[in-house]
Protein backbone atom coordinates (compact mmCIF):
# COMPACT_ATOMS: atom_id res chain seq x y z
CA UNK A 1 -30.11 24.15 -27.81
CA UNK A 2 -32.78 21.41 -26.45
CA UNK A 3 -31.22 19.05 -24.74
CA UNK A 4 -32.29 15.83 -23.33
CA UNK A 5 -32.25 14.97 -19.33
CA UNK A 6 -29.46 12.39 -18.02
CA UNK A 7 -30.06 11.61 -14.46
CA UNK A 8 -27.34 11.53 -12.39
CA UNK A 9 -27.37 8.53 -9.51
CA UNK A 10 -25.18 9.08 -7.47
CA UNK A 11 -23.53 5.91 -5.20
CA UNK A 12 -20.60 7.67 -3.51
CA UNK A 13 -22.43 6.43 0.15
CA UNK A 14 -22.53 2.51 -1.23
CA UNK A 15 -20.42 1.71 -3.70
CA UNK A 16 -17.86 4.58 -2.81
CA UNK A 17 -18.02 3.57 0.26
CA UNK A 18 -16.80 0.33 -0.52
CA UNK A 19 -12.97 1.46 -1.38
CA UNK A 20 -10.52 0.74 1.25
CA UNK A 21 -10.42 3.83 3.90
CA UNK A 22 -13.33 5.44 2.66
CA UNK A 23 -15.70 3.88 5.89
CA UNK A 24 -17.95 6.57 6.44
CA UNK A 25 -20.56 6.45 10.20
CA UNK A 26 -23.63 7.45 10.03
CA UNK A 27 -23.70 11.28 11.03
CA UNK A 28 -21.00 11.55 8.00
CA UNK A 29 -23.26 9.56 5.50
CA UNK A 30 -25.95 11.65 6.61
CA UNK A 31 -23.68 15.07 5.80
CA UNK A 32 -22.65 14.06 2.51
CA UNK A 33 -26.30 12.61 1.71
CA UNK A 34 -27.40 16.73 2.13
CA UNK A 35 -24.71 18.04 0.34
CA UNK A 36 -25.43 15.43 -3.03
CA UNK A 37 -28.75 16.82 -2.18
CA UNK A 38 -27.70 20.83 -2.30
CA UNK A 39 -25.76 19.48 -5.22
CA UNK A 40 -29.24 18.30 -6.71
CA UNK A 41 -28.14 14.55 -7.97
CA UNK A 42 -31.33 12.81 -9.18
CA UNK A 43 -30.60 9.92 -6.96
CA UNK A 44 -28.44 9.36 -3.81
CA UNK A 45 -27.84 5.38 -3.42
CA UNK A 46 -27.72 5.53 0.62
CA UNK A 47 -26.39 2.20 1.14
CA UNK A 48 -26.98 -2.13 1.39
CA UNK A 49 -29.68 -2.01 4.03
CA UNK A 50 -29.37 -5.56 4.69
CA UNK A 51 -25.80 -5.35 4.95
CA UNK A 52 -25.59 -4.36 8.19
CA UNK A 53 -27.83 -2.68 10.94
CA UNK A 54 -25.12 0.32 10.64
CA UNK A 55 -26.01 0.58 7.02
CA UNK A 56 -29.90 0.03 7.62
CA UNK A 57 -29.75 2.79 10.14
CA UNK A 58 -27.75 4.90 8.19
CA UNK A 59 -30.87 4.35 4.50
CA UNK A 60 -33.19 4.89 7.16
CA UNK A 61 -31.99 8.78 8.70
CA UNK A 62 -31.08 9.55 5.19
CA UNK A 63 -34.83 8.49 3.55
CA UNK A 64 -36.30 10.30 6.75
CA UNK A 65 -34.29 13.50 6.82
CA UNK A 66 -33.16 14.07 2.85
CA UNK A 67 -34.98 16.05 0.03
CA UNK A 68 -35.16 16.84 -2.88
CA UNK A 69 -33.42 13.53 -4.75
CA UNK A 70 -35.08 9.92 -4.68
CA UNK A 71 -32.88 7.42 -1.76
CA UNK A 72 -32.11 4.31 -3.25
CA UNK A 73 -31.15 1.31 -1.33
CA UNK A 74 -29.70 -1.79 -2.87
CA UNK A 75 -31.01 -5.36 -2.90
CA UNK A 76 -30.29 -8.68 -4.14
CA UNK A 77 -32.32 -10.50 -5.97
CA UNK A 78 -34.24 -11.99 -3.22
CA UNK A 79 -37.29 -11.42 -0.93
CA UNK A 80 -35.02 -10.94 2.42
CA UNK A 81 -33.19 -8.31 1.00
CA UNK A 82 -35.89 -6.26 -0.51
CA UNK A 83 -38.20 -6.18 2.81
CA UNK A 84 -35.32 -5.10 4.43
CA UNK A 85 -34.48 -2.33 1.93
CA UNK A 86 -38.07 -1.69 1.77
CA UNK A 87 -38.33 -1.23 5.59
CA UNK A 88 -35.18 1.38 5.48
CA UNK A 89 -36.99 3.32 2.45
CA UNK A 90 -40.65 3.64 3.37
CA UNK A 91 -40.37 7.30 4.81
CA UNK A 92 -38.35 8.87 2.30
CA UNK A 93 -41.02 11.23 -0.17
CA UNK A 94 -39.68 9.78 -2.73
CA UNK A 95 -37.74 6.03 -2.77
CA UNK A 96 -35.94 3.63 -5.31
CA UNK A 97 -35.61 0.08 -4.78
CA UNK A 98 -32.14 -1.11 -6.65
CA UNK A 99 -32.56 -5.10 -7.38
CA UNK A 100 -29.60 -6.93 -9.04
CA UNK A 101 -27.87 -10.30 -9.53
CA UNK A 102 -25.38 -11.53 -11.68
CA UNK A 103 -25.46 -12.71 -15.60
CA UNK A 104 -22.00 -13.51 -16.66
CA UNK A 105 -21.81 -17.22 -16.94
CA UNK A 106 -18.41 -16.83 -14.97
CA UNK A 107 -20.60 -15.86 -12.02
CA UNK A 108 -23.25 -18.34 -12.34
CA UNK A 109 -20.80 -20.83 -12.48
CA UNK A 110 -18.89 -19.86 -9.31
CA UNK A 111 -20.42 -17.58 -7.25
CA UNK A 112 -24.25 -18.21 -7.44
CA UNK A 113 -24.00 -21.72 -9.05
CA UNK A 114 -27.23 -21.45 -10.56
CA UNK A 115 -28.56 -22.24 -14.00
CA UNK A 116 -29.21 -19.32 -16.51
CA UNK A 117 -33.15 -20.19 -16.03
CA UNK A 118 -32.90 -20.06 -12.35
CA UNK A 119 -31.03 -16.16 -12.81
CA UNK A 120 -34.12 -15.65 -14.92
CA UNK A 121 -36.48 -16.74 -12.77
CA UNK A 122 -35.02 -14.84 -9.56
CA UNK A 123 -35.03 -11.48 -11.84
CA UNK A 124 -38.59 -11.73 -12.30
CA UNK A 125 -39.38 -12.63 -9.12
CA UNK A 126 -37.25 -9.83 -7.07
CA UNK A 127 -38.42 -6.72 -9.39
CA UNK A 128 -42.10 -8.43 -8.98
CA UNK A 129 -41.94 -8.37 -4.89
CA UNK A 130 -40.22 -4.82 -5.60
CA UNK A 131 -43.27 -3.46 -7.46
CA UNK A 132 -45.65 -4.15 -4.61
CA UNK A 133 -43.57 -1.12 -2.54
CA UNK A 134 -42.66 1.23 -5.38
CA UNK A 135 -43.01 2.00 -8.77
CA UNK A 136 -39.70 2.96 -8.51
CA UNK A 137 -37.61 -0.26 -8.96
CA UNK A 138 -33.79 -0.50 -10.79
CA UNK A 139 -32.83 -3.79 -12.06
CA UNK A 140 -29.03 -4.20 -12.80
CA UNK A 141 -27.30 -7.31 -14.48
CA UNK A 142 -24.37 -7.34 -12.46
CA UNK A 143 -21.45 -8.14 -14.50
CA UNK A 144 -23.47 -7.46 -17.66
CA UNK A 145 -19.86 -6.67 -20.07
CA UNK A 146 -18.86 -10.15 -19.76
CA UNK A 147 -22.59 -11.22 -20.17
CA UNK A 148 -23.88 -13.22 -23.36
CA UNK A 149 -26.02 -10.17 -24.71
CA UNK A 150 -28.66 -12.29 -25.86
CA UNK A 151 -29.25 -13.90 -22.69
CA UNK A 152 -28.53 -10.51 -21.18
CA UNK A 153 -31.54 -9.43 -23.56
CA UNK A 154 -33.68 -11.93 -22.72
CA UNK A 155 -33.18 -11.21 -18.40
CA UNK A 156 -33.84 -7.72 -18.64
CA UNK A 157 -37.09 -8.13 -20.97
CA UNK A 158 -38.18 -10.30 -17.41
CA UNK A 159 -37.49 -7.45 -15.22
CA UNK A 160 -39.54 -4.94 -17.46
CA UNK A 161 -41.82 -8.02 -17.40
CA UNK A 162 -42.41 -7.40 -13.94
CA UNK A 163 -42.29 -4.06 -13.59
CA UNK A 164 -38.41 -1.94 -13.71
CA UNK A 165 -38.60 0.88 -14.74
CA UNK A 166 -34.50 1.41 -15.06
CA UNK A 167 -32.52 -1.18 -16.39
CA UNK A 168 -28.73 -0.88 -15.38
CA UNK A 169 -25.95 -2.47 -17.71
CA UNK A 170 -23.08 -2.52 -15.27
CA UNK A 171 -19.16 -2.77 -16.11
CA UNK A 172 -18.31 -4.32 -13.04
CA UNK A 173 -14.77 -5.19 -13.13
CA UNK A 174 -14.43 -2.07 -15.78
CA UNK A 175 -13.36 -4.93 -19.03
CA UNK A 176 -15.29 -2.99 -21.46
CA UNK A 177 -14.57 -0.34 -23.63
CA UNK A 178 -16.27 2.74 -24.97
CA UNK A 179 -17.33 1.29 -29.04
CA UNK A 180 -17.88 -1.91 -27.97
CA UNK A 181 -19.74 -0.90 -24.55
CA UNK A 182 -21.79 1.36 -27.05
CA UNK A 183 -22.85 -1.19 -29.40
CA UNK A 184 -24.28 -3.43 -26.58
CA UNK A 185 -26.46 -0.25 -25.37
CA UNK A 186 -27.83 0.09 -28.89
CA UNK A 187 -28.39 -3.83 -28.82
CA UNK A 188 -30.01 -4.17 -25.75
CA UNK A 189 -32.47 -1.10 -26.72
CA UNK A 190 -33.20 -2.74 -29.80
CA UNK A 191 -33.57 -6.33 -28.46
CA UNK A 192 -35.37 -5.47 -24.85
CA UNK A 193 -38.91 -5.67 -24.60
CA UNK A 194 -40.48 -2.24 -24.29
CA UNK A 195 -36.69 -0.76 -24.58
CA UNK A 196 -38.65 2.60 -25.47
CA UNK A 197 -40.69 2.41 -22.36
CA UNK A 198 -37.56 2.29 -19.47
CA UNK A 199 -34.40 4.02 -18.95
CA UNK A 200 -31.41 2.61 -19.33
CA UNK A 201 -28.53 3.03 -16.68
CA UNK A 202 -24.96 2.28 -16.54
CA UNK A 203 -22.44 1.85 -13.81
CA UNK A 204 -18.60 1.51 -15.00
CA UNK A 205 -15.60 0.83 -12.91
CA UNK A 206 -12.14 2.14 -13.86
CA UNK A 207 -9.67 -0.86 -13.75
CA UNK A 208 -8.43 0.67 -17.09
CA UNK A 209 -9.17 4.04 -16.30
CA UNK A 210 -12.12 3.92 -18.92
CA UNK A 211 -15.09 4.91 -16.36
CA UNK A 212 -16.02 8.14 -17.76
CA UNK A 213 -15.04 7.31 -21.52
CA UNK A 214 -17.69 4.02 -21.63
CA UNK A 215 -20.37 5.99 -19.37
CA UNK A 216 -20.43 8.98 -22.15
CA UNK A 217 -19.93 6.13 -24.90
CA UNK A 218 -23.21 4.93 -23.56
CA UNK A 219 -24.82 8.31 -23.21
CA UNK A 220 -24.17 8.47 -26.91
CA UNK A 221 -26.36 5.24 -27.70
CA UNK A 222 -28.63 6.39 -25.79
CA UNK A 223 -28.28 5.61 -21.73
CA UNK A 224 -30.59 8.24 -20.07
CA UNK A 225 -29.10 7.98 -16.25
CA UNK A 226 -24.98 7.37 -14.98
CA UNK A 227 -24.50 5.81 -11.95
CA UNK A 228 -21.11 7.71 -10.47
CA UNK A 229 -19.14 8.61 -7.89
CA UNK A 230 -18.01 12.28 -6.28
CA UNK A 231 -13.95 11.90 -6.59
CA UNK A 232 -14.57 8.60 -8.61
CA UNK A 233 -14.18 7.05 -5.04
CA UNK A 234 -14.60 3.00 -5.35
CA UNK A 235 -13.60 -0.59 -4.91
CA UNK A 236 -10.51 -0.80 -6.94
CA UNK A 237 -10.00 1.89 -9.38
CA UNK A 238 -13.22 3.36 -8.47
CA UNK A 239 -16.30 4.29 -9.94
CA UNK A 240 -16.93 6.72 -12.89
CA UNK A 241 -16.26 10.46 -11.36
CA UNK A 242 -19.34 12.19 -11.49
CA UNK A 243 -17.94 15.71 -11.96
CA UNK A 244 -15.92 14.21 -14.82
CA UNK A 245 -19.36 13.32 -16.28
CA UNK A 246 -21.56 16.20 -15.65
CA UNK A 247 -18.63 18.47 -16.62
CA UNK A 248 -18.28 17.17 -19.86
CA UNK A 249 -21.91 16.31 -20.82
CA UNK A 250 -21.96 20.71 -19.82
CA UNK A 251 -19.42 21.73 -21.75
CA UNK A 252 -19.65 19.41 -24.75
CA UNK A 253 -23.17 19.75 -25.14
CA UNK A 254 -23.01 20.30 -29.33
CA UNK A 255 -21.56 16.82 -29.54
CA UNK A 256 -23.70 14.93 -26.57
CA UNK A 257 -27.01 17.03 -26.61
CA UNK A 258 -27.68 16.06 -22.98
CA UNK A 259 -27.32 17.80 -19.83
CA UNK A 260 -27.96 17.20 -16.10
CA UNK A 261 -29.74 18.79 -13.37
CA UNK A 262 -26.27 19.07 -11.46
CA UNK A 263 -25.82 22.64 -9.73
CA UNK A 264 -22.20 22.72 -10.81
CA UNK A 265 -21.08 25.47 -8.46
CA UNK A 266 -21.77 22.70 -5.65
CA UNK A 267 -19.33 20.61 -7.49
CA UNK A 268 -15.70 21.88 -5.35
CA UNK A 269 -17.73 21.76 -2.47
CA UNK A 270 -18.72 18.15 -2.31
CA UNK A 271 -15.74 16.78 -3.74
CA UNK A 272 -13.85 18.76 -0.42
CA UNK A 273 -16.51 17.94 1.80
CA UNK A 274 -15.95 14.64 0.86
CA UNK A 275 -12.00 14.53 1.23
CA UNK A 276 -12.46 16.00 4.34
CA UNK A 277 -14.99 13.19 5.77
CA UNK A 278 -13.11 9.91 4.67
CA UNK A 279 -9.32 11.68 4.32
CA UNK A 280 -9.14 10.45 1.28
CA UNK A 281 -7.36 13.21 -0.89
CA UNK A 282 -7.62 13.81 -4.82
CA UNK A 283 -4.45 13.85 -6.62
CA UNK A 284 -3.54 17.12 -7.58
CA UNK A 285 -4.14 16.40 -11.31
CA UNK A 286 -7.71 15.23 -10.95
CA UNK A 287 -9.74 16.64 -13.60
CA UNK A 288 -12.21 19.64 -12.47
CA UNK A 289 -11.57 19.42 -8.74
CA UNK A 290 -8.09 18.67 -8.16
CA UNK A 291 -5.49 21.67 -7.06
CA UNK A 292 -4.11 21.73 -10.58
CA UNK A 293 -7.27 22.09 -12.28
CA UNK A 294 -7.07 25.39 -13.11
CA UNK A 295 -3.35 26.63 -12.56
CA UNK A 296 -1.63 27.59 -15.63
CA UNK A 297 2.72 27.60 -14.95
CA UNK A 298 3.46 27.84 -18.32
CA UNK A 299 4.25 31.44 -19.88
CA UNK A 300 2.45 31.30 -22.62
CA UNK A 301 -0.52 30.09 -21.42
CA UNK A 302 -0.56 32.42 -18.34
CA UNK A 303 0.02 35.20 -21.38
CA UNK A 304 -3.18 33.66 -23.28
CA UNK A 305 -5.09 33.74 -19.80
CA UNK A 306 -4.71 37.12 -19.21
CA UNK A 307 -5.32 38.30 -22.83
CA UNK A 308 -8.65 36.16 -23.20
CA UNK A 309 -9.44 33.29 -20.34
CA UNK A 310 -11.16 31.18 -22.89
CA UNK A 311 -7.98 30.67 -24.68
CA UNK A 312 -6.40 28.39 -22.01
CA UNK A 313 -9.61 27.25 -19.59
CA UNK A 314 -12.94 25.58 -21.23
CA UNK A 315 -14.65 26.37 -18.14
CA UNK A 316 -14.58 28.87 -15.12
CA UNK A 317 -13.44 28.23 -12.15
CA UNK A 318 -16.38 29.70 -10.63
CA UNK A 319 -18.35 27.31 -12.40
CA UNK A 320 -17.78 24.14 -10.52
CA UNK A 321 -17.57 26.48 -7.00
CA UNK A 322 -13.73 27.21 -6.61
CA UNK A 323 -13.38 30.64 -4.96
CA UNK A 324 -9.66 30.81 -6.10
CA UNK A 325 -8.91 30.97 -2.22
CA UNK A 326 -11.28 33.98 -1.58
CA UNK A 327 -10.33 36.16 1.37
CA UNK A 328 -12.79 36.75 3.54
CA UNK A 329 -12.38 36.89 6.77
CA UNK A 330 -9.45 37.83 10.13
CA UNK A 331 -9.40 37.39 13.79
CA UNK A 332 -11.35 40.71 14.27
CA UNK A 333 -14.70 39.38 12.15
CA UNK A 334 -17.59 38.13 14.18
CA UNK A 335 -19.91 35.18 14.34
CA UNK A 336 -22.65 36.80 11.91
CA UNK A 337 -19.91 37.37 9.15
CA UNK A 338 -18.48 34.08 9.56
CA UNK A 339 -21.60 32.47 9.71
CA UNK A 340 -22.99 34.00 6.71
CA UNK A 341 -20.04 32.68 5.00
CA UNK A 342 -20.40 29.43 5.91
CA UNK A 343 -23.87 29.49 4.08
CA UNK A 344 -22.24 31.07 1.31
CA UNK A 345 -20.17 27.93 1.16
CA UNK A 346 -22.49 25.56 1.76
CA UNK A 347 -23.03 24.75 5.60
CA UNK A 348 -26.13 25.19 7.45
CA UNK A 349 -24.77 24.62 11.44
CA UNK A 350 -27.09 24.55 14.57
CA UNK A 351 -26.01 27.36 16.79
CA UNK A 352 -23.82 24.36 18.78
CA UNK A 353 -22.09 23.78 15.90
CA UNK A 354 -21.77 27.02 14.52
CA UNK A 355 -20.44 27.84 18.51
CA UNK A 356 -17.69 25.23 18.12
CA UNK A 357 -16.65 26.28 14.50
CA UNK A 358 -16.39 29.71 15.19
CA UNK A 359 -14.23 28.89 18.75
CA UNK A 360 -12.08 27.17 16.05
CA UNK A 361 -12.24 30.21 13.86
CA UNK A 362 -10.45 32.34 16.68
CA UNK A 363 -8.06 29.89 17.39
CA UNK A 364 -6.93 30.38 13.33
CA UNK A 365 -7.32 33.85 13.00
CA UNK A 366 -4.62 34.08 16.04
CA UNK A 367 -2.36 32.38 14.28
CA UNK A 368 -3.08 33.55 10.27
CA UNK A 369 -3.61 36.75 9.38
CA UNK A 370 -5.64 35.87 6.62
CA UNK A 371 -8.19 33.67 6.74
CA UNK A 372 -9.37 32.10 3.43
CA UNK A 373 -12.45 29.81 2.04
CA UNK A 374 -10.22 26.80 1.76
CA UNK A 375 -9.43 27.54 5.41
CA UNK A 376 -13.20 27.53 6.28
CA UNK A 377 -13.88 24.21 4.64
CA UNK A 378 -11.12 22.41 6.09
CA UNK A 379 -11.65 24.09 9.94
CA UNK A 380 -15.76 23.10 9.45
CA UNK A 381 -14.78 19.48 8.26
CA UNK A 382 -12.03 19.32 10.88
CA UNK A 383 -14.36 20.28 13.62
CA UNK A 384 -17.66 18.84 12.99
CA UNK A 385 -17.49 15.57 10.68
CA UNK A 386 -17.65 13.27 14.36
CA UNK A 387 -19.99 13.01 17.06
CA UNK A 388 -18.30 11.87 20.61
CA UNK A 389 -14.57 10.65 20.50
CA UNK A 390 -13.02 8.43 22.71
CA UNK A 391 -10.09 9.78 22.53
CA UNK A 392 -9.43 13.43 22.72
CA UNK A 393 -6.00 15.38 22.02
CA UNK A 394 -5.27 17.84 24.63
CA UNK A 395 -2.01 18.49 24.06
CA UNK A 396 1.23 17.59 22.29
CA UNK A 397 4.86 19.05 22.44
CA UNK A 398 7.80 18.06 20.66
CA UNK A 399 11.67 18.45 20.79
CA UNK A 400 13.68 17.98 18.02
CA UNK A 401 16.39 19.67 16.04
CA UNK A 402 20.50 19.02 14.61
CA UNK A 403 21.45 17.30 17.55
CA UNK A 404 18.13 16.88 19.67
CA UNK A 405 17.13 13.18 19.14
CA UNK A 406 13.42 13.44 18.23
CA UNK A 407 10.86 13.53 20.81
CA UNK A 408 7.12 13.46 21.79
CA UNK A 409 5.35 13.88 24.82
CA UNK A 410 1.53 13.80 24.25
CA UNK A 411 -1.35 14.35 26.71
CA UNK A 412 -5.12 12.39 25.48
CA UNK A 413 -8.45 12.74 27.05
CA UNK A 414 -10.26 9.09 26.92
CA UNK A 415 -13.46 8.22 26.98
CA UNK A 416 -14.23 11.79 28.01
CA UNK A 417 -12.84 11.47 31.28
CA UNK A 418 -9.55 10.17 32.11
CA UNK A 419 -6.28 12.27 31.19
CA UNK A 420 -3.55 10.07 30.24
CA UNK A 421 0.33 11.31 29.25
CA UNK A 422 2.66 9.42 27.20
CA UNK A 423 6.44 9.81 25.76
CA UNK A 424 8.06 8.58 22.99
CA UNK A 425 11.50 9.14 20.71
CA UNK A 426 11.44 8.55 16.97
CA UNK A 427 12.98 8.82 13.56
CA UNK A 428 11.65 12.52 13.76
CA UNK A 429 8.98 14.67 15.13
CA UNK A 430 5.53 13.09 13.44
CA UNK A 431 7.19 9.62 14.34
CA UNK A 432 7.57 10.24 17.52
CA UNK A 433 4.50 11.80 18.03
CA UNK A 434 3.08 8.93 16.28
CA UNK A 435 4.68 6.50 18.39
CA UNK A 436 3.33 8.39 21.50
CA UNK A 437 -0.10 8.21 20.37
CA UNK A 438 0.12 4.75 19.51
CA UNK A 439 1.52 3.96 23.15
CA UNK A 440 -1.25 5.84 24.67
CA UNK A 441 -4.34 4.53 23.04
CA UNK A 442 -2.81 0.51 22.90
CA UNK A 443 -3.37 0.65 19.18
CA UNK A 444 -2.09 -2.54 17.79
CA UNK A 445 -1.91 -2.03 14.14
CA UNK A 446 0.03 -0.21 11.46
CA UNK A 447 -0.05 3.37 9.88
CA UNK A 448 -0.15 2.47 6.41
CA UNK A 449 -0.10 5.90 5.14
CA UNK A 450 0.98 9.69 5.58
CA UNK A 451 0.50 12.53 3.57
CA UNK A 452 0.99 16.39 4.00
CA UNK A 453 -0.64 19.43 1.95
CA UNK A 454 -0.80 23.03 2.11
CA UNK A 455 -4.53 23.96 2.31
CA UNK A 456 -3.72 27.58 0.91
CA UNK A 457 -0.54 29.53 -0.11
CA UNK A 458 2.07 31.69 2.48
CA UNK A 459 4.35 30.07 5.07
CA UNK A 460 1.59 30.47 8.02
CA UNK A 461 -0.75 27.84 5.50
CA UNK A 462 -2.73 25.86 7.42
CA UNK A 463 -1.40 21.96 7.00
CA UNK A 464 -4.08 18.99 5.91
CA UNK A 465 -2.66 15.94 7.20
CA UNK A 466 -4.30 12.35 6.65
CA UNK A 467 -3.31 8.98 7.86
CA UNK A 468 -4.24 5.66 7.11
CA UNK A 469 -4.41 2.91 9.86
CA UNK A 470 -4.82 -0.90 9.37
CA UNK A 471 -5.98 -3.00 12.14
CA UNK A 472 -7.46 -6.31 11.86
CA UNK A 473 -8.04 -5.92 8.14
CA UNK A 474 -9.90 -2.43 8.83
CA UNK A 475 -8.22 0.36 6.97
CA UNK A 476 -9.78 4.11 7.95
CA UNK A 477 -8.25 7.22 7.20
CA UNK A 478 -8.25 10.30 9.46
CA UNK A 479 -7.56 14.21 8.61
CA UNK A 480 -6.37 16.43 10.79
CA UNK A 481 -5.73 20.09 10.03
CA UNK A 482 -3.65 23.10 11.49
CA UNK A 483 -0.94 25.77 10.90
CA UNK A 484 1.42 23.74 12.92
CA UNK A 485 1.88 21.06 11.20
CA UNK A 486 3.15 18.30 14.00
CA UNK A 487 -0.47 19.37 15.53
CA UNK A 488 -2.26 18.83 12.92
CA UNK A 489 -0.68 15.31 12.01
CA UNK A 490 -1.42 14.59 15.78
CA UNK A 491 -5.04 15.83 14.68
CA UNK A 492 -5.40 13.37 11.91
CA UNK A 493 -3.80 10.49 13.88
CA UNK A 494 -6.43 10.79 16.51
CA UNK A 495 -8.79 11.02 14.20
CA UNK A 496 -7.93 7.62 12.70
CA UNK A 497 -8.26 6.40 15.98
CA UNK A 498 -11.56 7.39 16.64
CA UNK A 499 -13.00 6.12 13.82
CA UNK A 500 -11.87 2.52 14.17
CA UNK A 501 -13.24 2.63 17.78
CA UNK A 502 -16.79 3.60 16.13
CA UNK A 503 -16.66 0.84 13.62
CA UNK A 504 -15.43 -1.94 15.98
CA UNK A 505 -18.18 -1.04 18.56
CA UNK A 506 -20.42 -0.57 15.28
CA UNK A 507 -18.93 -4.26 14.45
CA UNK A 508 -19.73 -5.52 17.90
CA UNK A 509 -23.37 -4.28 17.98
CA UNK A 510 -22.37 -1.68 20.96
């Protein structure tokens, strides 16, 4: 069957980045940037360059260090922003600028308070100044559903004008829905100026859970790239999930007659790595990469399974990378085994990393006598997502039972010198190792969430833990993993820790 080529943009590291806990530093942005590689998206938005100089650095290692997709950084529509995007972009082999300003009349009126000739004027103006860096240049009509489509006609016939080459139609607060999002793609390529000549791109938010319905709605009229999210990760509701996309433009291909470039079996593997780098988990119902995905409870459907596995699953497991908890390795393998499985999986480690993983390997194996891929992935994320800490867990031991009232006594390393020991009595065990922590560090603002899961099956599982802490308006998440669980929530805790002491020195300028 020929099919026709949607490009798949990826923004998990801006717009992703953008939902509340999902802060990522640079070194993480950096991971994740050469796994959407290894997972072969066309284009990896890296960030706002002008946003910050933590974002600017981050475009910049990414565009330097990451091949194989084009690195788009966003702009608005003004000179300022573009050198600076410009300046982050210039080594990257190949490089995207990604222009945009708002159409709705709702924003005119109140957020730019310009006139609809002024938004005109700025459009041709921005993609012009673009052109003289790349070839490359997106234009997107931010809040283009609620737009007047004529006028919304008329702004991106200036930016092919002066030079776009991919026109985005964005459903920025996710009002529109899939037939009526459809129409305006068929409107706008019948209404743009050289409409045959560009592609046309669209970005959807999920305020009413319609992401991935009006994205493949507008593959349908003919959009040729989806801007998307791994998880669906996003401000609000989120973005469109990207393996929701690519799965279904795959296995629906009769009806859509378009396909990706995607490497599908990559698919599990990003969506972890990234759960494991902002400790932000999927619900266990998420389509394609959730735990559920692929577990059938029901009798008759583990009968049709068994009989024929195309009666019950339209895909394969295999097919989007699950390894259905593959064994693989126990305390007695060595570092060339485990290594070679880590490739298997997906990480390439420097021999100090791959000397820290594997100490952490031993550690596991002690403690389970079966070590699975799951395991691997959570133990490599667990170890390696951060560079230097400032606070270090070296130790934590609990009391508790019937008629034990609950307590903590916890021992932290920080700054990578001083030792420091703290107590503390709680509700229970986690609260008042919690509580200790908090003591210890002089953390002054909330834990906003807690959540528990089972990376793999038996009673010696190791536990994923994340937290979310709030301080000054800051929410991060941290994971921490282990087969005690009480260590492993002490894990996560410091971990949440130690990233809001990166992005307040980040804040700072330290």
């Amino acid at each position: 069957m020929n099919s026709e080529h949607v490009k798949i943009f990826d923004t998990t590291l801006r717009d992703g980045e953008q939902s509340p806990g999902c802060s990522m530093d640079i070194n993480e942005k950096l991971r994740m940037a050469r796994q959407l590689a290894k997972l072969n998206v066309d284009v990896i938005e890296a960030g706002f360059p002008i946003a910050s100089e933590g974002d600017f650095q981050a475009v910049k290692r990414i565009a330097q260090e990451v091949t194989g997709s084009t690195i788009a950084g966003l702009a608005r529509a003004n000179e300022k922003d573009i050198d600076r995007a410009w300046e982050a972009l210039k080594h990257a082999k190949a490089s995207r600028i990604h222009t945009f300003i708002a159409t709705s009349d709702i924003h005119l009126q109140y957020k730019l308070k310009k006139t609809r000739e002024q938004v005109l004027e700025d459009t041709f103006n921005a993609v012009k100044h673009a052109r003289q860096y790349t070839p490359d240049v997106e234009f997107s009509a931010e809040d283009a559903t609620r737009s007047d489509w004529e006028y919304l006609a008329k702004v991106f016939s200036a930016a092919v004008e002066a030079g776009a080459a991919t026109l985005n139609v964005p459903d920025t607060v996710g009002y529109t829905c899939p037939d009526e999002f459809s129409k305006l793609i068929h409107f706008l390529k019948a209404k743009v100026k050289d409409a045959d000549q560009i592609i046309f791109s669209v970005h959807c938010h999920n305020d009413l859970g319609l992401a991935v319905a009006n994205s493949l709605a507008a593959v349908q009229a003919g959009a040729r790239q989806v801007e998307c999210t791994v998880n669906g990760i996003g401000e609000r509701a989120g973005n469109a999930s990207m393996e929701e996309v690519v799965m279904t433009l795959k296995v629906r291909q009769n009806i859509f007659k378009c396909d990706t470039r995607i490497i599908t079996e990559q698919i599990y593997h990003s969506s972890k790595l990234l759960t494991l780098i902002t400790g932000v988990a999927v619900q266990p119902n998420k389509a394609i990469v959730g735990a559920n995905a692929f577990a059938h409870e029901a009798g008759i459907h583990q009968d049709g399974i068994l009989k024929n596995q195309m009666t019950y699953e339209i895909m394969t497991p295999a097919s989007v990378g699950w390894s259905k908890h593959k064994l693989v390795l126990g305390k007695h393998s060595g570092r060339h085994a485990f290594r070679t499985r880590l490739v298997e999986l997906g990480h390439q480690l420097s021999d100090e990393e791959l000397e820290k993983a594997f100490t952490a390997f031993k550690k596991l194996a002690d403690l389970k006598k079966e070590v699975f891929d799951d395991d691997l992935e959570a133990l490599v994320g667990d170890e390696l997502a951060r560079g230097p800490d400032q606070y270090e867990l070296i130790d934590v031991r609990v009391q508790s039972g019937t008629r034990l009232k609950p307590k903590a006594k916890v021992k932290l390393k920080i700054g990578g010198k001083k030792l420091k020991t703290g107590e503390a009595v709680g509700a229970g065990p986690v609260d008042a190792t919690f509580k200790a922590l908090k003591k210890l560090s002089g953390f002054k603002g909330e834990l906003l969430k807690f959540n528990v899961a089972a990376i793999t099956g038996g009673t010696d599982a190791q536990g994923e833990v994340s937290v979310t802490l709030k301080n000054k308006g800051k929410e991060v998440s941290g994971v921490g993993t282990h087969a005690d669980i009480l260590q492993a929530s002490a894990k996560a805790y410091v971990n949440a820790l130690n990233r809001l002491e990166s992005f307040t020195k980040k804040k700072e300028g330290i």
